[in-house]
C-alpha atoms as a PDB file:
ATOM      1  CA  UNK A   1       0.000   0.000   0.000  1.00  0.00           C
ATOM      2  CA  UNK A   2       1.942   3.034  -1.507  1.00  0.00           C
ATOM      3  CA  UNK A   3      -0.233   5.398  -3.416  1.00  0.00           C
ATOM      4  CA  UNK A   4      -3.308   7.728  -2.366  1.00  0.00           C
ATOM      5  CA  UNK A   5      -3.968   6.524   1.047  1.00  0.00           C
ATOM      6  CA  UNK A   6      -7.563   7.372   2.784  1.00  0.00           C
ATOM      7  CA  UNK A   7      -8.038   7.256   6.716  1.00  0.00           C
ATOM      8  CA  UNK A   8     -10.914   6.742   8.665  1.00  0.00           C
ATOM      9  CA  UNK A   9     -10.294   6.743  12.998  1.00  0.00           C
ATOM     10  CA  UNK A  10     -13.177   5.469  14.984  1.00  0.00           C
ATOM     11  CA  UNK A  11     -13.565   5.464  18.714  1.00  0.00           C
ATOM     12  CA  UNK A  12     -16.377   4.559  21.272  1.00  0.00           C
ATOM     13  CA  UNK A  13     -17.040   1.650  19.273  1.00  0.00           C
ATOM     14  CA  UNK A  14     -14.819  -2.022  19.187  1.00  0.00           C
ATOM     15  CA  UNK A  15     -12.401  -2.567  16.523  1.00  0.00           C
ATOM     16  CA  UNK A  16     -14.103  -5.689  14.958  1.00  0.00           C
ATOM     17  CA  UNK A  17     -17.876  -4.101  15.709  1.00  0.00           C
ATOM     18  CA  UNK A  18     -16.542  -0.878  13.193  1.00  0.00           C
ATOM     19  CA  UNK A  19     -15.317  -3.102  10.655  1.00  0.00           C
ATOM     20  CA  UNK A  20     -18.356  -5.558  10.397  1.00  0.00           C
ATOM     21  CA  UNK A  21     -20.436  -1.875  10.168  1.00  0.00           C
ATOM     22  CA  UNK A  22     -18.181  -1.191   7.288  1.00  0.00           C
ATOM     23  CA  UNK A  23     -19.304  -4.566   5.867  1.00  0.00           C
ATOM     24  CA  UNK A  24     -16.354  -6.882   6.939  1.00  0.00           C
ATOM     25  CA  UNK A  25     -16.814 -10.692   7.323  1.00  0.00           C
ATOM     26  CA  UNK A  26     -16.409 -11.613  11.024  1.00  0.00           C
ATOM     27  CA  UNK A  27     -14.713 -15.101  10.109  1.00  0.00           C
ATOM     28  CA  UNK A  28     -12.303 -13.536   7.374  1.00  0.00           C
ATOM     29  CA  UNK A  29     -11.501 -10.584  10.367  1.00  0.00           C
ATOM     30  CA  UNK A  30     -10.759 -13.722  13.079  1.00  0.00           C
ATOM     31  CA  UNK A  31      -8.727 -15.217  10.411  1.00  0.00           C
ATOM     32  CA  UNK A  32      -5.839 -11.983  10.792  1.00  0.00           C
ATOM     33  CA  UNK A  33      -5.006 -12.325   7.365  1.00  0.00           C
ATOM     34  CA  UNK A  34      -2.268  -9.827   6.368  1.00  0.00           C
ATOM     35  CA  UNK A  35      -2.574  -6.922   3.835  1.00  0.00           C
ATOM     36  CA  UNK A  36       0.139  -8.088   1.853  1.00  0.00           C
ATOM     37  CA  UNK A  37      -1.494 -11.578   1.535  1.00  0.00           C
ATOM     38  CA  UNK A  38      -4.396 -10.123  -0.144  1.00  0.00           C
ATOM     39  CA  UNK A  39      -3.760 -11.113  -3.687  1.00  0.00           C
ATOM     40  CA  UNK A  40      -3.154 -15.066  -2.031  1.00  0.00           C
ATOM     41  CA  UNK A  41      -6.832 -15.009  -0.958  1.00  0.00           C
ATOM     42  CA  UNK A  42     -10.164 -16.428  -2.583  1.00  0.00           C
ATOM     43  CA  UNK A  43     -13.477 -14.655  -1.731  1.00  0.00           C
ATOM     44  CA  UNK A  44     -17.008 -15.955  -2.000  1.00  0.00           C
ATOM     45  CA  UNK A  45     -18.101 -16.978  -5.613  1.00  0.00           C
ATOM     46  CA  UNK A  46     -19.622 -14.552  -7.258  1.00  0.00           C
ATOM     47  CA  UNK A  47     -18.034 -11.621  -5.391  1.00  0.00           C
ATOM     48  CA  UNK A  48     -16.178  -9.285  -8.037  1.00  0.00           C
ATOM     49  CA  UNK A  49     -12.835  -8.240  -6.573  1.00  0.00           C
ATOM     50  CA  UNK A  50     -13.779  -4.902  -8.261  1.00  0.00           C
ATOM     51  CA  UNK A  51     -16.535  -4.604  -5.969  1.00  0.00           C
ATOM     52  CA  UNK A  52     -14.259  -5.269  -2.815  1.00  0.00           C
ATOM     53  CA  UNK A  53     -11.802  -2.500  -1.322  1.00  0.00           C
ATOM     54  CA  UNK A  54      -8.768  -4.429   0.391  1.00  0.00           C
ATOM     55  CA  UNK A  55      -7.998  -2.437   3.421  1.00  0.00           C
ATOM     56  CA  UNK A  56      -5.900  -2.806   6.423  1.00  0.00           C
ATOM     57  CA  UNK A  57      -6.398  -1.492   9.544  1.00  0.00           C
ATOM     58  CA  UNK A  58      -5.024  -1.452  13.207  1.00  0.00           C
ATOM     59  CA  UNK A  59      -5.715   0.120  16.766  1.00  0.00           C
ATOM     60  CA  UNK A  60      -3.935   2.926  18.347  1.00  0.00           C
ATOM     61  CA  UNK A  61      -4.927   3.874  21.872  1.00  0.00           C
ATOM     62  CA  UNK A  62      -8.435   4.041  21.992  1.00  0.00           C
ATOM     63  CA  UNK A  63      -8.556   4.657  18.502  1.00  0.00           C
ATOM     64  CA  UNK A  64      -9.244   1.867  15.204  1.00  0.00           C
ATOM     65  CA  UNK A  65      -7.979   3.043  12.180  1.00  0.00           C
ATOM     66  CA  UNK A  66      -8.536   1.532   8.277  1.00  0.00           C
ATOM     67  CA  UNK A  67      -6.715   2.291   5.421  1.00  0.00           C
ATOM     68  CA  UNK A  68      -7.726   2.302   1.913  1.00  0.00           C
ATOM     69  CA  UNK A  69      -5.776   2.711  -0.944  1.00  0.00           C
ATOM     70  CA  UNK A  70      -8.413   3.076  -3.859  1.00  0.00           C
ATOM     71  CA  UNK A  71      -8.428   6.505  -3.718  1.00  0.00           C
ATOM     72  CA  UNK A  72     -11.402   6.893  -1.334  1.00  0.00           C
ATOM     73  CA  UNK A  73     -12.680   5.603   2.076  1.00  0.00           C
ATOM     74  CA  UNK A  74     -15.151   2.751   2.452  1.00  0.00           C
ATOM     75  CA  UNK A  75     -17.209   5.114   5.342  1.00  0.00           C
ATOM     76  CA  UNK A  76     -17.356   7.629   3.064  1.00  0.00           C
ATOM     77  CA  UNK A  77     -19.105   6.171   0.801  1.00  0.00           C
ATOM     78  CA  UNK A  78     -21.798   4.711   2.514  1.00  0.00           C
ATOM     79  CA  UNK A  79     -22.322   6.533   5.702  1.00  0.00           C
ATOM     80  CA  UNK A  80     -25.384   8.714   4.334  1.00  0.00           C
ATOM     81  CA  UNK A  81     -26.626   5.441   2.694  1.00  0.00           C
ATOM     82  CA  UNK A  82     -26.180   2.370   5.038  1.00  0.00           C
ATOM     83  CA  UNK A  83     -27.172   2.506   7.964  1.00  0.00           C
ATOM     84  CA  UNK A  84     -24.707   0.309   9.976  1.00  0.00           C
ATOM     85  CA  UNK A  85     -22.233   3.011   9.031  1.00  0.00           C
ATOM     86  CA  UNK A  86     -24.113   5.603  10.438  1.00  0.00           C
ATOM     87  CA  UNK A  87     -21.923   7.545  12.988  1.00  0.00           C
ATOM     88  CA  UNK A  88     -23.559   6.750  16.286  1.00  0.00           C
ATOM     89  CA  UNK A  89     -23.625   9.401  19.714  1.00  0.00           C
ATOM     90  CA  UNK A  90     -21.156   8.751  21.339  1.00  0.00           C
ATOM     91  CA  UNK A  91     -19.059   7.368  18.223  1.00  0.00           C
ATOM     92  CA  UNK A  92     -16.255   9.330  17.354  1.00  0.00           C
ATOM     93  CA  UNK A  93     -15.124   9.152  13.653  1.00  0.00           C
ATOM     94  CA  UNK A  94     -12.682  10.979  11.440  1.00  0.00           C
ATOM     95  CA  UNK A  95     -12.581  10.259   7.534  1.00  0.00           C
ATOM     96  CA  UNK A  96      -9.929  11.864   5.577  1.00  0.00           C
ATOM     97  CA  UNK A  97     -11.214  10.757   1.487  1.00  0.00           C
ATOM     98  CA  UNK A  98      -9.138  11.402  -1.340  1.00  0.00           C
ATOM     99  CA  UNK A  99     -11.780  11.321  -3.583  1.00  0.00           C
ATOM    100  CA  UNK A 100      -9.875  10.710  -6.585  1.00  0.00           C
ATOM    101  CA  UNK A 101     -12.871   9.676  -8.572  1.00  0.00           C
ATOM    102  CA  UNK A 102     -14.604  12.526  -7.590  1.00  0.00           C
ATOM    103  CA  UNK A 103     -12.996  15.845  -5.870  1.00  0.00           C
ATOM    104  CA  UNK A 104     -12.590  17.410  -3.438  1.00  0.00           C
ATOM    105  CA  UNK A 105     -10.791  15.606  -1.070  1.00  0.00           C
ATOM    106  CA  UNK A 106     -12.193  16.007   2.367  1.00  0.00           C
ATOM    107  CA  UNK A 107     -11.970  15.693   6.066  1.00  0.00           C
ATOM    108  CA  UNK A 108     -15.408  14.240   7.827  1.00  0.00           C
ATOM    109  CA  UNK A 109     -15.919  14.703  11.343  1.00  0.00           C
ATOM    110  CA  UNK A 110     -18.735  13.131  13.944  1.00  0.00           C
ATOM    111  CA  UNK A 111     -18.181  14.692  16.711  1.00  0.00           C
ATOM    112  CA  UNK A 112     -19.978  11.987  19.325  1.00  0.00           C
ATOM    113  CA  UNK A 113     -22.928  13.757  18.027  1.00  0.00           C
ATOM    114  CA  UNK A 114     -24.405  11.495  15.510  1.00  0.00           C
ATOM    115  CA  UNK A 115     -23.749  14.064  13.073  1.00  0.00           C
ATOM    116  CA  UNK A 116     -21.155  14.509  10.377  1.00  0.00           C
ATOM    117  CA  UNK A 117     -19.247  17.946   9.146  1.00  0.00           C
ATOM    118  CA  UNK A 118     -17.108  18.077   6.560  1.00  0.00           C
ATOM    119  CA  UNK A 119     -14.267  20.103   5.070  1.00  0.00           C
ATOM    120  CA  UNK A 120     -11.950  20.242   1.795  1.00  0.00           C
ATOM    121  CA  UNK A 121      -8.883  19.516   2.526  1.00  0.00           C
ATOM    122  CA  UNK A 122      -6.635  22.871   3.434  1.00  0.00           C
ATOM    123  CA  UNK A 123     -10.025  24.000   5.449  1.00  0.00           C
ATOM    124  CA  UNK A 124     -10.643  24.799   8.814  1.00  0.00           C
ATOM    125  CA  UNK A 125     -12.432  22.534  10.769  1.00  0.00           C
ATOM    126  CA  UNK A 126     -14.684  25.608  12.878  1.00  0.00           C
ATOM    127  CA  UNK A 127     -17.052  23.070  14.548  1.00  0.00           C
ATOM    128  CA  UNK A 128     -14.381  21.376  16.985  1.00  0.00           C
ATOM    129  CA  UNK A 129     -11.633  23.478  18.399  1.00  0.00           C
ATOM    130  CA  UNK A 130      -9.244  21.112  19.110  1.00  0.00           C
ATOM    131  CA  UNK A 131      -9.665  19.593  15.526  1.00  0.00           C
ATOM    132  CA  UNK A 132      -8.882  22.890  14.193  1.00  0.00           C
ATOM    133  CA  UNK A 133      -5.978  23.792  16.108  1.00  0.00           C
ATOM    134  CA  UNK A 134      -4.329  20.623  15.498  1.00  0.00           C
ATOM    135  CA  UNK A 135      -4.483  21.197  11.793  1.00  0.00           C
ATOM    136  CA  UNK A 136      -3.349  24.623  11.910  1.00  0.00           C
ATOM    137  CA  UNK A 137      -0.649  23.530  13.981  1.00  0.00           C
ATOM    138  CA  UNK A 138       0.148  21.167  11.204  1.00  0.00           C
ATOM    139  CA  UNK A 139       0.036  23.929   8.357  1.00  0.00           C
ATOM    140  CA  UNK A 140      -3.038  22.017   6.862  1.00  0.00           C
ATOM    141  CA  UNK A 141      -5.558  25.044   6.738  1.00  0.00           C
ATOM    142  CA  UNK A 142      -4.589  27.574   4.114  1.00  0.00           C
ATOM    143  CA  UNK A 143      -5.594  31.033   3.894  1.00  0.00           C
ATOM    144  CA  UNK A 144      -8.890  32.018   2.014  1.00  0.00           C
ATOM    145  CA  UNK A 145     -10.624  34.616   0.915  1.00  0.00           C
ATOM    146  CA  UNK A 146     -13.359  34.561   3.857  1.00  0.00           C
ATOM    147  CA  UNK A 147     -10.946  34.758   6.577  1.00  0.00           C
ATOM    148  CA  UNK A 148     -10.693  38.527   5.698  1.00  0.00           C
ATOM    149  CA  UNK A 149      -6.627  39.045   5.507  1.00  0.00           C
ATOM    150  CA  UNK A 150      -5.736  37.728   1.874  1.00  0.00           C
ATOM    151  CA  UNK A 151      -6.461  38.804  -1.324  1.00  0.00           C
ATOM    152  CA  UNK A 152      -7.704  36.760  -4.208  1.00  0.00           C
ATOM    153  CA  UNK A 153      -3.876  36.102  -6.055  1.00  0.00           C
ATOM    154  CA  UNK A 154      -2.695  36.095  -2.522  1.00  0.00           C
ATOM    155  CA  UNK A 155      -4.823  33.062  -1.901  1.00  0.00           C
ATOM    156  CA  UNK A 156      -4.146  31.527  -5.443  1.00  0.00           C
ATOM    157  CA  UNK A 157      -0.132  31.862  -5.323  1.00  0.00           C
ATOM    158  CA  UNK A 158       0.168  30.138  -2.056  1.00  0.00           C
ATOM    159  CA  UNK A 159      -2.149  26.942  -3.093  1.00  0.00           C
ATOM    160  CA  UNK A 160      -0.119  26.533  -6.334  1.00  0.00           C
ATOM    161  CA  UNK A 161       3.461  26.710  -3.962  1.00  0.00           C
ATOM    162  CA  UNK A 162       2.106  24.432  -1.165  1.00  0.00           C
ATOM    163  CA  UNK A 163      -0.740  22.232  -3.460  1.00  0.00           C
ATOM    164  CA  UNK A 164       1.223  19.392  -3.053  1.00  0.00           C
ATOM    165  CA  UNK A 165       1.965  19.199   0.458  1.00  0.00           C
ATOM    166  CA  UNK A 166      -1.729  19.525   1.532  1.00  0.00           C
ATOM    167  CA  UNK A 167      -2.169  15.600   1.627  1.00  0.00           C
ATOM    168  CA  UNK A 168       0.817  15.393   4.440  1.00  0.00           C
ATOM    169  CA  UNK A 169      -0.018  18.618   6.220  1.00  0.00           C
ATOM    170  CA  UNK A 170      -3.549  16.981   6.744  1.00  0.00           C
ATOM    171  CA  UNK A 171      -3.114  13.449   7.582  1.00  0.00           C
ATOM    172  CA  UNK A 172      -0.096  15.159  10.130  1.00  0.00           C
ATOM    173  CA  UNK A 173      -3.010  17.126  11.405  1.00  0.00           C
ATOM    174  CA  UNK A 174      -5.334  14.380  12.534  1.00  0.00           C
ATOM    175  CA  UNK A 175      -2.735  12.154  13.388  1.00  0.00           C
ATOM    176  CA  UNK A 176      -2.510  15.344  16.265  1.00  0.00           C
ATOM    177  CA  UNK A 177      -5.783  14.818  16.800  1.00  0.00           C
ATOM    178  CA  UNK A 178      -6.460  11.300  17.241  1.00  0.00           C
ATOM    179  CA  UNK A 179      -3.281  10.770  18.704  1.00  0.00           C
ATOM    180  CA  UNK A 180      -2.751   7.988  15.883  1.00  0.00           C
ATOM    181  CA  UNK A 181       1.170   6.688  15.652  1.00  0.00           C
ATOM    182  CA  UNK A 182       1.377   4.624  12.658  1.00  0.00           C
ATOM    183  CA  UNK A 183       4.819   3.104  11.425  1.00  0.00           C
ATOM    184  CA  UNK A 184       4.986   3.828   8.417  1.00  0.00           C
ATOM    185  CA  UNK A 185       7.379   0.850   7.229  1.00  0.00           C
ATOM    186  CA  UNK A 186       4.473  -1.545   8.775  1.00  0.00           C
ATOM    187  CA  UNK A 187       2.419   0.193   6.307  1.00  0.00           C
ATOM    188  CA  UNK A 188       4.524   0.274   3.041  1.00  0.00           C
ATOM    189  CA  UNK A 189       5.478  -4.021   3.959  1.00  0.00           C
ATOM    190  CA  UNK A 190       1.024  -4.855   4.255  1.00  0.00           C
ATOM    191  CA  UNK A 191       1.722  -6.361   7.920  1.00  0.00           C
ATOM    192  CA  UNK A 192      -1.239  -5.057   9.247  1.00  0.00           C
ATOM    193  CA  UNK A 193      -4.470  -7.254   9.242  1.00  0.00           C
ATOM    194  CA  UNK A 194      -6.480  -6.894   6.231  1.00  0.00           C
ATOM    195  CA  UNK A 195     -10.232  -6.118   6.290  1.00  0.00           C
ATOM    196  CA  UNK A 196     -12.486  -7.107   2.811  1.00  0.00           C
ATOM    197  CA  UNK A 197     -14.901  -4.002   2.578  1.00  0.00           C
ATOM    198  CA  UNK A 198     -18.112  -4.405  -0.374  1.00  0.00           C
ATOM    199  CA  UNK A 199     -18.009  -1.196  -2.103  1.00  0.00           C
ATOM    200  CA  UNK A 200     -21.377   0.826  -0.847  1.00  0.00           C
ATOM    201  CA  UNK A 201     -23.461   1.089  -3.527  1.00  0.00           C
ATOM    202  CA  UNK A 202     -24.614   4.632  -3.788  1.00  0.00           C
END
């Protein structure tokens, strides 16, 4: 898993509970599988692998995290439209979605509320504080033309310099957040479990 990784965090909920939501087998979860063995692996017949995100995920404090590396995350795409992935009070979750086959990429936030906000990426996350300073912090929220300080080519000069160091800036950002500490070498070598996620159909 190299390219255009997506992130979604959950807390208040169990590791394996957020994963069946998502639409995870419980046997093929118990089986702890390993990313990288995903090509190895047969799935029920009839099942088109094109219809099946291969994901890995992990825990981090009181965290669960999945990764996707289609270009888009599994919760995003279903969470208005299925209702097991609806975020739950209580339920903490934070979706960062590349949205490659559709842009913008964006940062979704339930904030225990049972209700999601969203943001494009280099946006300010104004309905949770702490969010918001911890992506500041990063350098993830760029200036815009609402927050009354910079001009239009002001604005415009400094995305095209820093366009392609938004990605970083904002997955830095949440990783504040949440806490999350993710080794990156685990990552790039598939040894975290792997998770079989149906595409939502929406």
């Amino acid at each position: 898993m190299r390219g255009s990784i997506s992130l979604t965090a959950a807390r208040g909920v169990g590791a394996e509970e957020f994963l069946v939501r998502l639409g995870a087998d419980r046997e093929q979860l118990r089986c702890q599988d390993l990313y990288k063995e995903r090509d190895e692996l047969t799935i029920s017949s009839g099942v088109d692998w094109a219809h099946v995100s291969r994901a890995m995920y992990g825990t981090c404090g009181d965290w669960v995290y999945v990764l996707e590396d289609q270009g888009w995350a599994t919760w995003f795409m279903g969470y208005r439209s299925v209702a097991a992935m609806q975020p739950l009070i209580g339920e903490e979750i934070v979706c960062l979605t590349l949205n490659h086959h559709d842009a913008p990429s964006l940062i979704l936030h339930a904030p225990r509320d049972g209700n999601v906000r969203e943001a494009e990426f280099r946006g300010d996350a104004e309905w949770s504080p702490e969010l918001d300073a911890a992506l500041r912090a990063a350098g993830a929220v760029f200036p815009s033309l609402y927050d009354g300080v910079s001009t239009e080519e002001e604005v415009e000069v400094y995305y095209e310099e820093h366009a392609d160091e938004i990605p970083a800036r904002v997955f830095a950002g949440v990783g504040r957040y949440c806490g999350l500490s993710i080794d990156r070498a685990t990552v790039q070598g598939g040894m975290l479990p792997l998770a079989l996620l149906p595409v939502p159909v929406i």
